[in-house]
C-alpha atoms as a PDB file:
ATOM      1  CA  UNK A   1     109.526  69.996  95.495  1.00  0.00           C
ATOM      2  CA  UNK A   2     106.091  71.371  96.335  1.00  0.00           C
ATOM      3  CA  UNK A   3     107.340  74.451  97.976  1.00  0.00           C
ATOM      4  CA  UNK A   4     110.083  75.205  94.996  1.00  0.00           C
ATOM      5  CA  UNK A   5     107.027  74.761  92.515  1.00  0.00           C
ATOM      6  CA  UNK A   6     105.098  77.380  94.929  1.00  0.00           C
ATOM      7  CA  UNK A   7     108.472  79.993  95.100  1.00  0.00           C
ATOM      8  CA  UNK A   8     108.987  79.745  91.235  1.00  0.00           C
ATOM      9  CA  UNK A   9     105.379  80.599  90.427  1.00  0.00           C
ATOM     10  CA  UNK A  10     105.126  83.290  92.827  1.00  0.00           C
ATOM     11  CA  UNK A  11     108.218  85.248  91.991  1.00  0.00           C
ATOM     12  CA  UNK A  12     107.034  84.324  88.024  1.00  0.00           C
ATOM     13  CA  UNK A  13     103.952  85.984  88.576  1.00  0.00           C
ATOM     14  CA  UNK A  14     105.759  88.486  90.240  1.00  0.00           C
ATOM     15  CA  UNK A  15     107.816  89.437  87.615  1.00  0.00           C
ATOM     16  CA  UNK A  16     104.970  89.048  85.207  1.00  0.00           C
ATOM     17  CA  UNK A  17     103.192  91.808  87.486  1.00  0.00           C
ATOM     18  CA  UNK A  18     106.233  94.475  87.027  1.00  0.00           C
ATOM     19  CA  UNK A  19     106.326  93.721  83.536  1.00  0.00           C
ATOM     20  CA  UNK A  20     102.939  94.664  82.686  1.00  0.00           C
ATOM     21  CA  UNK A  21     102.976  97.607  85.084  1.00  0.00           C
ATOM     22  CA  UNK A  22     105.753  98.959  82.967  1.00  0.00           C
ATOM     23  CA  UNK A  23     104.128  98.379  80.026  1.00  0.00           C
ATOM     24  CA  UNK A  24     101.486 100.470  81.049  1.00  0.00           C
ATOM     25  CA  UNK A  25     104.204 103.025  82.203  1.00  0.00           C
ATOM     26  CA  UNK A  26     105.607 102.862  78.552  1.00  0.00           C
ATOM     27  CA  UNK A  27     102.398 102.814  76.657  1.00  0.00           C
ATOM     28  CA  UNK A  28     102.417 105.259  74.513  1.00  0.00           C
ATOM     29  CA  UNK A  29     105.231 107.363  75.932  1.00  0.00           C
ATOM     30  CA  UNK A  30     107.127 110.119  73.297  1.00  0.00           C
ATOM     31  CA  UNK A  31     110.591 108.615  73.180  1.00  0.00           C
ATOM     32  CA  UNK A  32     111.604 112.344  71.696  1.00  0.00           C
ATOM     33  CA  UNK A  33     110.425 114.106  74.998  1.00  0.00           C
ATOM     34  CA  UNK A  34     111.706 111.780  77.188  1.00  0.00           C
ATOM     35  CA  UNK A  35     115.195 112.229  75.686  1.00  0.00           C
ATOM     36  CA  UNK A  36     114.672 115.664  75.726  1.00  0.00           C
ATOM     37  CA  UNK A  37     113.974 115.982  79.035  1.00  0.00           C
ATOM     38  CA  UNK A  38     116.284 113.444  79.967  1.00  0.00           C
ATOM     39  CA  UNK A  39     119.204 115.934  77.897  1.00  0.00           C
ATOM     40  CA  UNK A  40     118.119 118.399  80.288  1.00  0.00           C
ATOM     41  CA  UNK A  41     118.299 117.102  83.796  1.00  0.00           C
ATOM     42  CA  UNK A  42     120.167 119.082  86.471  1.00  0.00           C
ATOM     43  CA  UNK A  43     122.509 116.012  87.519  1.00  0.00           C
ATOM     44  CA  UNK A  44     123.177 117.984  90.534  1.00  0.00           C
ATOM     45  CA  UNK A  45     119.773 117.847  92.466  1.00  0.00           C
ATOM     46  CA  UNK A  46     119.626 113.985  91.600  1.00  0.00           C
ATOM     47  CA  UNK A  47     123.084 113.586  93.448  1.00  0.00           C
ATOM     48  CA  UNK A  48     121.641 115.555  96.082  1.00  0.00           C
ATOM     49  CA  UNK A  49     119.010 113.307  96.593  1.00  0.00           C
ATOM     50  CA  UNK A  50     121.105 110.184  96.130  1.00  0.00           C
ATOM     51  CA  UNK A  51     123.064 111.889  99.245  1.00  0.00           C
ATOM     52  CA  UNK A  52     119.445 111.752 101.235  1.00  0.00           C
ATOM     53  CA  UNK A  53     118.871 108.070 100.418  1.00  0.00           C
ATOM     54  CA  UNK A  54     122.050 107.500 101.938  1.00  0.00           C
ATOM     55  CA  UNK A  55     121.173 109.236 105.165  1.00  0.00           C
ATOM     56  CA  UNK A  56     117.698 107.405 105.389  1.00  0.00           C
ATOM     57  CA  UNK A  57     119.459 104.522 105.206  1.00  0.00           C
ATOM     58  CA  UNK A  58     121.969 105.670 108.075  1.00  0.00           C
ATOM     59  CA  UNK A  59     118.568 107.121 109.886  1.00  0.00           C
ATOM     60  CA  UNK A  60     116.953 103.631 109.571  1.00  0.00           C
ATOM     61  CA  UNK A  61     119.916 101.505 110.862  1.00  0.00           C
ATOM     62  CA  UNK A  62     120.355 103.690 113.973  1.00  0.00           C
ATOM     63  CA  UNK A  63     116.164 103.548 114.470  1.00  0.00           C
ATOM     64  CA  UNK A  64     116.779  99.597 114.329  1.00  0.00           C
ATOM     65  CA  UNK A  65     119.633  99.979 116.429  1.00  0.00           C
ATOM     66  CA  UNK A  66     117.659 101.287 118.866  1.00  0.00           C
ATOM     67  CA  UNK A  67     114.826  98.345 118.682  1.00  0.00           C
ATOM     68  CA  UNK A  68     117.444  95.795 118.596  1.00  0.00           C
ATOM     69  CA  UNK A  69     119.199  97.143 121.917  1.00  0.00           C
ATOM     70  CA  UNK A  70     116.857  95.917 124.799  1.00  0.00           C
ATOM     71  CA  UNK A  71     117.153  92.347 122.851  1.00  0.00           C
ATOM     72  CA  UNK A  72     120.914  92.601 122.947  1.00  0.00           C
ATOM     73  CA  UNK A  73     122.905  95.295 123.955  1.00  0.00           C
ATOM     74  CA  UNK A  74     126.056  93.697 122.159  1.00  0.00           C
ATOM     75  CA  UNK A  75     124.805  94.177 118.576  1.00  0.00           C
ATOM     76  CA  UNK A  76     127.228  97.051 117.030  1.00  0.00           C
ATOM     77  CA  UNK A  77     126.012  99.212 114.624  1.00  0.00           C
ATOM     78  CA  UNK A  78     128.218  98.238 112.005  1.00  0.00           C
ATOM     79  CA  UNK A  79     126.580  94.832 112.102  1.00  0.00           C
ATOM     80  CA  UNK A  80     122.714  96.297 111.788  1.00  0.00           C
ATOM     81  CA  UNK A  81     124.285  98.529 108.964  1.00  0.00           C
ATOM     82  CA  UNK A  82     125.452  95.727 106.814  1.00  0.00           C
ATOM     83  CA  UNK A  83     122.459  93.591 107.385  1.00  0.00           C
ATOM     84  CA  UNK A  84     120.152  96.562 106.561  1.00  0.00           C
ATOM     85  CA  UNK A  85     122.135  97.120 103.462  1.00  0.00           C
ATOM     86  CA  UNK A  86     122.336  93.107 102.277  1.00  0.00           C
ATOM     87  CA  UNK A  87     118.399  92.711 102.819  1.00  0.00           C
ATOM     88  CA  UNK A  88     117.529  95.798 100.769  1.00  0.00           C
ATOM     89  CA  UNK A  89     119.741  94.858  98.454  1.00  0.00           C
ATOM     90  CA  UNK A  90     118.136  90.753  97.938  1.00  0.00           C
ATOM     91  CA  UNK A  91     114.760  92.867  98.450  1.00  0.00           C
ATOM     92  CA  UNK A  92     115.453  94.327  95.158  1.00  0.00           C
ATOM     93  CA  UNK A  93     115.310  91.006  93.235  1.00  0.00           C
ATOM     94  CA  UNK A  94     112.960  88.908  95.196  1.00  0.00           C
ATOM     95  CA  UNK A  95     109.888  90.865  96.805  1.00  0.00           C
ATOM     96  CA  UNK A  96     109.507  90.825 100.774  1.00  0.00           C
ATOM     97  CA  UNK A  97     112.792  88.496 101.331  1.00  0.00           C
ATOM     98  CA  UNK A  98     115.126  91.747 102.729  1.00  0.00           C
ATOM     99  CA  UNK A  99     112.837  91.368 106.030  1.00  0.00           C
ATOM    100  CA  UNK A 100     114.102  87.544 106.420  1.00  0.00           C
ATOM    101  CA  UNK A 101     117.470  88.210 105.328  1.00  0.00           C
ATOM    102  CA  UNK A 102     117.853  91.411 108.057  1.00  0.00           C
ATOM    103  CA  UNK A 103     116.839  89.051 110.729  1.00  0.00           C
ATOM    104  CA  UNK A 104     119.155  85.941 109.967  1.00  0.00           C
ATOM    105  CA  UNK A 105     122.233  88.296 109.585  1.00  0.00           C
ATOM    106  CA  UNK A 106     122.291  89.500 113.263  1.00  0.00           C
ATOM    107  CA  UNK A 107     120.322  86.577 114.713  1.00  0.00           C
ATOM    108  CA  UNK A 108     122.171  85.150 117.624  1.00  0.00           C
ATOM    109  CA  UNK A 109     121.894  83.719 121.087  1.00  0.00           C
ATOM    110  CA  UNK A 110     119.634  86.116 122.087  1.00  0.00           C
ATOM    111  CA  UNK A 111     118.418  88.184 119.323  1.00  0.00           C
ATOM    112  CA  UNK A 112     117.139  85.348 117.962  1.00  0.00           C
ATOM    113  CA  UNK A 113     115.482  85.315 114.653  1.00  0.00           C
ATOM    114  CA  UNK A 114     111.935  85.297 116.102  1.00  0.00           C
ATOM    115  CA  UNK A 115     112.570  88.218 118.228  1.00  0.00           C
ATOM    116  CA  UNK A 116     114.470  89.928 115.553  1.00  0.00           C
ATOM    117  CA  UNK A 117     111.591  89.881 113.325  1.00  0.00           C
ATOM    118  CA  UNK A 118     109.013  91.195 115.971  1.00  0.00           C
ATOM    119  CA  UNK A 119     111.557  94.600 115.785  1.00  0.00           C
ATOM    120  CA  UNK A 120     110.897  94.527 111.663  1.00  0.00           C
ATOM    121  CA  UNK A 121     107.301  94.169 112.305  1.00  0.00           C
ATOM    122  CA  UNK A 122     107.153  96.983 114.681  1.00  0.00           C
ATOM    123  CA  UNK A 123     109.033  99.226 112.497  1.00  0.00           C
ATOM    124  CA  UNK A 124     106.950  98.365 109.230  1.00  0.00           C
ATOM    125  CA  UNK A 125     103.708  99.230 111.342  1.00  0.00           C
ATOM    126  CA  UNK A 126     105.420 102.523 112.322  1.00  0.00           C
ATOM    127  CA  UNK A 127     106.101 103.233 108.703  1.00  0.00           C
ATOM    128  CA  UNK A 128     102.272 102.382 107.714  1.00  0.00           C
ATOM    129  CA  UNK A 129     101.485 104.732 110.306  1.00  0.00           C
ATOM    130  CA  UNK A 130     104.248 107.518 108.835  1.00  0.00           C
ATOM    131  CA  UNK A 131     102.522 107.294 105.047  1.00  0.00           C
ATOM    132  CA  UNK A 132      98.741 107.458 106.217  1.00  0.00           C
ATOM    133  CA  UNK A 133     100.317 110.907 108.084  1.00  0.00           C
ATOM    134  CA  UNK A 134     101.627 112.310 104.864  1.00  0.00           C
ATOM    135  CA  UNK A 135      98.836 111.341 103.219  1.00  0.00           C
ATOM    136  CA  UNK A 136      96.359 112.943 105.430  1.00  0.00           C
ATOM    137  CA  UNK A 137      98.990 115.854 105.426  1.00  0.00           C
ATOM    138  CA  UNK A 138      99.079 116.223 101.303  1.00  0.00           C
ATOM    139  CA  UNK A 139      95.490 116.415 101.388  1.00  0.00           C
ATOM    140  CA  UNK A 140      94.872 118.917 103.751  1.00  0.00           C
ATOM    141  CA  UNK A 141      97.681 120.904 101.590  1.00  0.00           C
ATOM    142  CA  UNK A 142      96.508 120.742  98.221  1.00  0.00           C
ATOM    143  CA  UNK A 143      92.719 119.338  99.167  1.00  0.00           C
ATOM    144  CA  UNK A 144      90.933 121.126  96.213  1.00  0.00           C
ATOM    145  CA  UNK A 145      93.420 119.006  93.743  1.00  0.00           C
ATOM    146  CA  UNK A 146      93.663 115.951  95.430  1.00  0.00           C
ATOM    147  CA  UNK A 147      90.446 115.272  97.138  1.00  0.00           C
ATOM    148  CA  UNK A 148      88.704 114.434  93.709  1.00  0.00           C
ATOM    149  CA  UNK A 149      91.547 112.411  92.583  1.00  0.00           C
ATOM    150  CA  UNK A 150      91.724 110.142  95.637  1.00  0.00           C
ATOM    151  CA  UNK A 151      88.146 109.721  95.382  1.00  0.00           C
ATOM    152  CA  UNK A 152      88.149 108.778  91.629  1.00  0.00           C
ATOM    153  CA  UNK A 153      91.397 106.563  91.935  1.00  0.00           C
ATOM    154  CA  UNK A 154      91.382 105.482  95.560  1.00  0.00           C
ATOM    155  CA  UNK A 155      87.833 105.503  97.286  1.00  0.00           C
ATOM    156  CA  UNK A 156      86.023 104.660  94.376  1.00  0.00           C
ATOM    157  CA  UNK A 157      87.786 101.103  93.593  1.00  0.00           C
ATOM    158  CA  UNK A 158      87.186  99.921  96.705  1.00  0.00           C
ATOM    159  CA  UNK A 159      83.801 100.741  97.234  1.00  0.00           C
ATOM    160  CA  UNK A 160      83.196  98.953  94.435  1.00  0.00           C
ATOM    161  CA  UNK A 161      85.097  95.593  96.367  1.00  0.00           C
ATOM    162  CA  UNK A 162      82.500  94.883  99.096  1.00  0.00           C
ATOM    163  CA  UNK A 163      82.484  91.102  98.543  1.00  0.00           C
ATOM    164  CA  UNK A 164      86.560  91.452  98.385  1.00  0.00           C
ATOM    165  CA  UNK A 165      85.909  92.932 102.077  1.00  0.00           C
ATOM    166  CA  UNK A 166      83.632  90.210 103.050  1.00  0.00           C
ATOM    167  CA  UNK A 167      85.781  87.614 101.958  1.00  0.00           C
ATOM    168  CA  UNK A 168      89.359  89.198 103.145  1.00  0.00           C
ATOM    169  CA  UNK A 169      86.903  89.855 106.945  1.00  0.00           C
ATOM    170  CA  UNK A 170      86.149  85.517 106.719  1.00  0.00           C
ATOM    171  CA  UNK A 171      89.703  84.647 106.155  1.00  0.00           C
ATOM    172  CA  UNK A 172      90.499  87.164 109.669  1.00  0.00           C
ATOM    173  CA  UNK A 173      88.200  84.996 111.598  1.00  0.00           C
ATOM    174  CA  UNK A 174      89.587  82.046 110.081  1.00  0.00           C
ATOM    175  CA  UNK A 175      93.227  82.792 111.391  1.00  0.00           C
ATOM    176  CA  UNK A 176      91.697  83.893 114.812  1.00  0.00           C
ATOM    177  CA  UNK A 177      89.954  80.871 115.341  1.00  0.00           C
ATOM    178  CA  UNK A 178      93.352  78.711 113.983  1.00  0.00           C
ATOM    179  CA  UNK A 179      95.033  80.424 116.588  1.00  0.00           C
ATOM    180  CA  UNK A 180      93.172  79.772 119.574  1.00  0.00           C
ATOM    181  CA  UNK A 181      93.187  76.112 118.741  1.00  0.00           C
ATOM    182  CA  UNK A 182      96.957  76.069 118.315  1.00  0.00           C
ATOM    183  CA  UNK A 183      97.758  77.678 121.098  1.00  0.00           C
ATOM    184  CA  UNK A 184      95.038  75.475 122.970  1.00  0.00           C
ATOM    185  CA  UNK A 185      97.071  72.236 121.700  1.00  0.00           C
ATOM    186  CA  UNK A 186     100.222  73.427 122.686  1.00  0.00           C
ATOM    187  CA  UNK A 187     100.841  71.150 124.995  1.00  0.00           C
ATOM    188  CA  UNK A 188      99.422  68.382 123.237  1.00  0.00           C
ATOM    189  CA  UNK A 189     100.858  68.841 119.927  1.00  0.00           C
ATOM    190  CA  UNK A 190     104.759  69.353 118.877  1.00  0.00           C
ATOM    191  CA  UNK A 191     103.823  71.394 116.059  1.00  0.00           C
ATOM    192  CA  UNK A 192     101.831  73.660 117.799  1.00  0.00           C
ATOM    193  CA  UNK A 193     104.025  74.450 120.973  1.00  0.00           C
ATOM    194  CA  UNK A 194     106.576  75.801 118.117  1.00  0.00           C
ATOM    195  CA  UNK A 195     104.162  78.259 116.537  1.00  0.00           C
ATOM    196  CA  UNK A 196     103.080  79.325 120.606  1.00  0.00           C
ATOM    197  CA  UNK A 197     106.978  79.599 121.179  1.00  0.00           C
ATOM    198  CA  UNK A 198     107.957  81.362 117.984  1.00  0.00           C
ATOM    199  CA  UNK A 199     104.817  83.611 118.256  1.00  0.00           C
ATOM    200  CA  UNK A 200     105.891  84.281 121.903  1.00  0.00           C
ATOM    201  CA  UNK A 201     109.441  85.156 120.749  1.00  0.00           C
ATOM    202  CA  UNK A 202     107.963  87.570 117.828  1.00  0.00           C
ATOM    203  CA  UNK A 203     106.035  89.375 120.919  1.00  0.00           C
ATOM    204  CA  UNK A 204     109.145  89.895 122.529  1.00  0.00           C
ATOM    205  CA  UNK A 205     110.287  91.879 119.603  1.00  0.00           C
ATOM    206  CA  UNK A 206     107.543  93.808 119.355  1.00  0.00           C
ATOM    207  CA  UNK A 207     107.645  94.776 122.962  1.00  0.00           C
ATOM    208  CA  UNK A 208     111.081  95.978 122.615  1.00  0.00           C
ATOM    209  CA  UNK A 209     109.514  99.474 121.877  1.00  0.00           C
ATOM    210  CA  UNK A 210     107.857  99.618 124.960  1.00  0.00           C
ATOM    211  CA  UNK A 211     110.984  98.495 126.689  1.00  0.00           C
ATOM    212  CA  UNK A 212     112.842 101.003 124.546  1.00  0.00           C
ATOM    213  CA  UNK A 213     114.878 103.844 127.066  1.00  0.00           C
ATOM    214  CA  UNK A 214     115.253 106.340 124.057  1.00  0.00           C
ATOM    215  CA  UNK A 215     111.711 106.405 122.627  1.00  0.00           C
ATOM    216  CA  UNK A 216     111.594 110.054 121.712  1.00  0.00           C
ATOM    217  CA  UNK A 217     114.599 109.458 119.468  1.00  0.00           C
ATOM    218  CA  UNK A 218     112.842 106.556 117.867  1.00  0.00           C
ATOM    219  CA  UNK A 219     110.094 109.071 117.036  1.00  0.00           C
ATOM    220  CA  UNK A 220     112.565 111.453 116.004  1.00  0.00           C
ATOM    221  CA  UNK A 221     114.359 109.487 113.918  1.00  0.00           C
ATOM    222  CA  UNK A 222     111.326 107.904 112.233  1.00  0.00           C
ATOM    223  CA  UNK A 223     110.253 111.237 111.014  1.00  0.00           C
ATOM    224  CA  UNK A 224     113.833 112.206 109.945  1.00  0.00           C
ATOM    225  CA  UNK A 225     113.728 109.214 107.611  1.00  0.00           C
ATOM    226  CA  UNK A 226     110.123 109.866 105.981  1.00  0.00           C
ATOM    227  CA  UNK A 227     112.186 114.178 105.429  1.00  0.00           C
ATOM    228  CA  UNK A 228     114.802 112.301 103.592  1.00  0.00           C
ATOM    229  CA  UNK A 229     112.321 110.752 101.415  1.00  0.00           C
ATOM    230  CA  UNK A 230     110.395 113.754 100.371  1.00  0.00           C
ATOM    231  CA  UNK A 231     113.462 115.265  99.815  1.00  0.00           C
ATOM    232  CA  UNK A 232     114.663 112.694  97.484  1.00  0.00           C
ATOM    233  CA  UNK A 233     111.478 113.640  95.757  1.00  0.00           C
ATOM    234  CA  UNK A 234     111.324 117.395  96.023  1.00  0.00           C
ATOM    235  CA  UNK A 235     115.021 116.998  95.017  1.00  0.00           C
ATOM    236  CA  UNK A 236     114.260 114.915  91.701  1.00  0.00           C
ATOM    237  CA  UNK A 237     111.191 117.924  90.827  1.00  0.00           C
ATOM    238  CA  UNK A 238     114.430 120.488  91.323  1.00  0.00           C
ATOM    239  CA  UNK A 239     116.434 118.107  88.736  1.00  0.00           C
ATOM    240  CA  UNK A 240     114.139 118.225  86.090  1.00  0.00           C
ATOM    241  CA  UNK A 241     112.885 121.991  84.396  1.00  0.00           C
ATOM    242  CA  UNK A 242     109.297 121.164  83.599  1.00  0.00           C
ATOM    243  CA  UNK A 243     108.689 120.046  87.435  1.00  0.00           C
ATOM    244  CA  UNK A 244     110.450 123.228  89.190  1.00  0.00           C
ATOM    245  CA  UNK A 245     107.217 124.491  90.046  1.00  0.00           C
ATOM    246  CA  UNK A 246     106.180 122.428  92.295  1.00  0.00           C
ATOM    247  CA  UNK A 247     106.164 122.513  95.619  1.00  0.00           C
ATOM    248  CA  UNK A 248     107.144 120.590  98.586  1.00  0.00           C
ATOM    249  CA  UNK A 249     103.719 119.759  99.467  1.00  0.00           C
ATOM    250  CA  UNK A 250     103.167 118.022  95.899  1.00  0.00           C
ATOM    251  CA  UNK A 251     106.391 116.558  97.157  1.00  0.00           C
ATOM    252  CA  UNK A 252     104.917 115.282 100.224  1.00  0.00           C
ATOM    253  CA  UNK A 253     102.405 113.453  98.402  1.00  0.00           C
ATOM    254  CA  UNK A 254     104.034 112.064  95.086  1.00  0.00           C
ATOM    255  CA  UNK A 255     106.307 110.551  98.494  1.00  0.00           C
ATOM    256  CA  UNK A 256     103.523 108.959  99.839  1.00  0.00           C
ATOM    257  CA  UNK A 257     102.285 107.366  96.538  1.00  0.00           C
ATOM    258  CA  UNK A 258     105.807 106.412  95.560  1.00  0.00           C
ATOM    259  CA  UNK A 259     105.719 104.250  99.006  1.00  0.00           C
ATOM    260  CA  UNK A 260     102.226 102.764  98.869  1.00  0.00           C
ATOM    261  CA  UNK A 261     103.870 101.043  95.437  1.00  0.00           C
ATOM    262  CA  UNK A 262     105.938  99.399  97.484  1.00  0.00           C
ATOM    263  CA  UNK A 263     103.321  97.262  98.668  1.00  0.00           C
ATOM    264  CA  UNK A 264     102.587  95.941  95.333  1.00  0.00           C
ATOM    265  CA  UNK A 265     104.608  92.253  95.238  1.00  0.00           C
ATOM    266  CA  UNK A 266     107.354  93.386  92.293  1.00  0.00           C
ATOM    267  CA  UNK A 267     110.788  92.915  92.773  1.00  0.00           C
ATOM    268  CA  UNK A 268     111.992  96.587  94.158  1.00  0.00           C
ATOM    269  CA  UNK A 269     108.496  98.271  92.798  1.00  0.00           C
ATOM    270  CA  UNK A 270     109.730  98.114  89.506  1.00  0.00           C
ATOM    271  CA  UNK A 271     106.980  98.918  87.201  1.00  0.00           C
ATOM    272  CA  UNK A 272     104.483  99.630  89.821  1.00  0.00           C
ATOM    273  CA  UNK A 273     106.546 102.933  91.027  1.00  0.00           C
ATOM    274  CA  UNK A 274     106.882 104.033  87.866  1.00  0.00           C
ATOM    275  CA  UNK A 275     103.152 103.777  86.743  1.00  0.00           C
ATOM    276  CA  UNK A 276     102.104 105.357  90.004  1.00  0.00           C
ATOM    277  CA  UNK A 277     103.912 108.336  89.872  1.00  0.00           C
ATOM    278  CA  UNK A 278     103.475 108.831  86.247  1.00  0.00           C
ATOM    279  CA  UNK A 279      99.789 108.940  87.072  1.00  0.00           C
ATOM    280  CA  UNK A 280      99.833 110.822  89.673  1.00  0.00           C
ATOM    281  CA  UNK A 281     101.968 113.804  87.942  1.00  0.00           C
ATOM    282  CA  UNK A 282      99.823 113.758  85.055  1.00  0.00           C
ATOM    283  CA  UNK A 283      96.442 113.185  86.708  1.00  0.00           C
ATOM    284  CA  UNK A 284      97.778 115.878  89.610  1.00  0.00           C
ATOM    285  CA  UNK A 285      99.868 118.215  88.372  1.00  0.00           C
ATOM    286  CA  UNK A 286      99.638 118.612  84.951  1.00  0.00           C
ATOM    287  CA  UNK A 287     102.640 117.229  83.491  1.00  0.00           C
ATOM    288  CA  UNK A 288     103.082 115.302  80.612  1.00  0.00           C
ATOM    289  CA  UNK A 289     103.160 111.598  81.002  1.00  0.00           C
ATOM    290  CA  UNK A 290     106.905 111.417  79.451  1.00  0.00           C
ATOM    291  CA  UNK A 291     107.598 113.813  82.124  1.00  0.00           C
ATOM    292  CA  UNK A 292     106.407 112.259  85.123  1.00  0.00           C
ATOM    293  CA  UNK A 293     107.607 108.565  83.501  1.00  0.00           C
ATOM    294  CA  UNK A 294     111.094 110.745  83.791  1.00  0.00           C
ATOM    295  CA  UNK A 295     110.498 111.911  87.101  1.00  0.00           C
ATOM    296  CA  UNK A 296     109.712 108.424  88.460  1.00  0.00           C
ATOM    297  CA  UNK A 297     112.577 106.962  86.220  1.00  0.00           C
ATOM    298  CA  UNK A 298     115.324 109.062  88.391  1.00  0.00           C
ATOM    299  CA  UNK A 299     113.699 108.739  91.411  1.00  0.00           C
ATOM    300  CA  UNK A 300     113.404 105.031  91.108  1.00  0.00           C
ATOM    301  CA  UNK A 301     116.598 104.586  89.160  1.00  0.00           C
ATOM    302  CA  UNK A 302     118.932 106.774  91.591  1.00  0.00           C
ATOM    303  CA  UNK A 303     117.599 105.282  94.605  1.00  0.00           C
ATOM    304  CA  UNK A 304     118.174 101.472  93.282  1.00  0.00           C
ATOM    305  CA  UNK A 305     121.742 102.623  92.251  1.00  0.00           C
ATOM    306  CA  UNK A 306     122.121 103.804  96.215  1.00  0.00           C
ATOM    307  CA  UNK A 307     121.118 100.244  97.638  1.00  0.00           C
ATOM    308  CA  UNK A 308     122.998  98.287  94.909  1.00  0.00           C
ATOM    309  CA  UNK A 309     126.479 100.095  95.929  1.00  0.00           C
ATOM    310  CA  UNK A 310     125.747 100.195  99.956  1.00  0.00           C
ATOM    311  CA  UNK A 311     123.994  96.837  99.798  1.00  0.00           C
ATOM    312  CA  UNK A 312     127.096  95.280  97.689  1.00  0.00           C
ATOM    313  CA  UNK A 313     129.569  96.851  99.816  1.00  0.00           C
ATOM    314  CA  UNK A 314     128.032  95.789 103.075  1.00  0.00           C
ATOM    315  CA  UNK A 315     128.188  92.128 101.387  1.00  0.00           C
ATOM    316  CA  UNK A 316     131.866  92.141 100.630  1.00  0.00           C
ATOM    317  CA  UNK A 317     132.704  93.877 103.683  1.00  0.00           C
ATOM    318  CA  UNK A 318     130.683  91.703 105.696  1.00  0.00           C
ATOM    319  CA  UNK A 319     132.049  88.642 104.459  1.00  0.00           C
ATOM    320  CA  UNK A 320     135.616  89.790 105.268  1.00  0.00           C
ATOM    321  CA  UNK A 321     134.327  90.689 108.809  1.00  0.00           C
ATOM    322  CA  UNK A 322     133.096  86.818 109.446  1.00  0.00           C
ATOM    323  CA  UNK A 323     136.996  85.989 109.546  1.00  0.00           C
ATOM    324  CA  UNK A 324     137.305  87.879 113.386  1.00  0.00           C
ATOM    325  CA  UNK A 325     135.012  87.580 115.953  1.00  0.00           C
ATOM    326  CA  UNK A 326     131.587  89.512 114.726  1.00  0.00           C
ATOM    327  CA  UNK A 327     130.723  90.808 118.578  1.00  0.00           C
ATOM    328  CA  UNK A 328     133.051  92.723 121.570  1.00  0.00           C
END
């Protein structure tokens, strides 16, 4: 009962988090020049950059594929596919539970769910390491524009967070020190031989990299996903009149915010994406607020549209899959 107390509050507060991030989107908008601009959308681009959601998510199945393969070889694609599509698709209502739902779909014998979840780590930290890229690259770009507004909406906060530092560098040695005394009662404790074998089993995942026979197409393919999704965004400028003059660069950046939303706990970054990019259009590039609300509204929008079709089509045709033999 605990735990379903614990769920409910956190995906309450969760929800109460997007809806006051919207708010903040909304505040004050011009519902006049949002229809306006909405009236005069090129519905063209934002199919086009529908089409290059759909090929990041074919870019990330084959990159998982890939991960997954030293694990077990007999995973087919078609398999990773839907369970990439289902988990983005519960990740879209309930924050951070696509990652769990990806793993149990092509667990097995010996991808098991521990090890599966080591390859999901190791991608996430590859993708951490892909934004911090194109966010180093978007500054060295447009530097003069967007060193001060890093600084004012970035650096500043959390310089002014020491304590938060302190506090969040006490809790890391309180897991380090948990963690040498469970695995030093492994032996002597039932408990703790399951976290040592379940941690030992998420290692194994992560190692797959390393174990990996096609690690240049890995690479490759990781930074053929991040190109789709600064298309999608340099795609969605193209779509709307008042943002054609932007470049690919601002592109590359508005990207990289769009993404660090996604860390913020809302269901799908609902609320959080929008206010981002809003801000950073306005604060950035000089549009108005309705604008960029409008530009983050079809970005956002389109894309969720993309994962609701593949992700509900992967669930149907998954299901009728389950009826024959799921491996060869």
């Amino acid at each position: 009962m605990s735990m379903k107390i614990s769920n409910t509050t956190k995906y309450t507060l969760s929800a109460i988090l997007a809806i006051g991030l919207m708010y903040f989107a909304l505040k004050g908008i011009k519902w006049s020049d949002f229809v306006e601009g909405l009236r005069s959308t090129r519905w063209i681009w934002v199919l086009a950059s529908m089409l290059c959601a759909v090929l990041a998510l074919v870019l990330r199945t084959r990159r998982w594929h890939l991960l997954l393969g030293p694990i077990d070889p007999e995973l087919r694609g078609i398999h990773i596919w839907d369970a990439n599509n289902v988990g983005n698709l519960a990740s879209l209502a309930i924050p951070g539970v696509g990652e769990f739902v990806r793993c149990a779909r092509v667990s097995g014998p010996r991808a098991t769910f521990s090890k599966t979840l080591g390859t999901i780590v190791l991608e996430r930290a590859w993708d951490i390491v892909s934004v911090v890229i194109i966010l180093l690259i978007a500054i060295l770009c447009n530097g003069s524009t967007l060193g001060p507004f890093v600084a004012d909406n970035i650096i500043k906060p959390l310089s002014a967070r020491i304590p938060l530092a302190a506090l969040a560098l006490g809790l890391c040695l309180i897991v380090v020190v948990s963690l040498v005394l469970v695995y030093r009662w492994r032996d002597r404790s039932a408990i703790c031989g399951k976290i040592v074998k379940a941690a030992s089993e998420v290692l194994d995942g992560l190692t797959s990299f390393v174990k990996m026979p096609h690690k240049l197409r890995f690479l490759l393919q990781t930074a053929l996903v991040w190109l789709m999704y600064i298309l999608t965004t340099w795609l969605t400028f193209k779509a709307i009149p008042a943002l054609d003059y932007l470049s690919f660069a601002d592109a590359v950046f508005i990207s990289a915010v769009g993404n660090i939303a996604s860390v913020v706990p809302v269901p799908g970054g609902f609320g959080a994406y929008h206010y981002l990019v809003a801000l950073s259009l306005s604060a950035i590039c000089g549009s108005s607020w309705e604008t960029g609300f409008l530009a983050a509204t079809l970005a956002h929008e389109s894309h969720a549209l993309v994962i609701l079709v593949t992700g509900a089509v992967s669930w149907v045709a998954s299901a009728t899959r389950r009826r024959t033999p799921s491996r060869i």
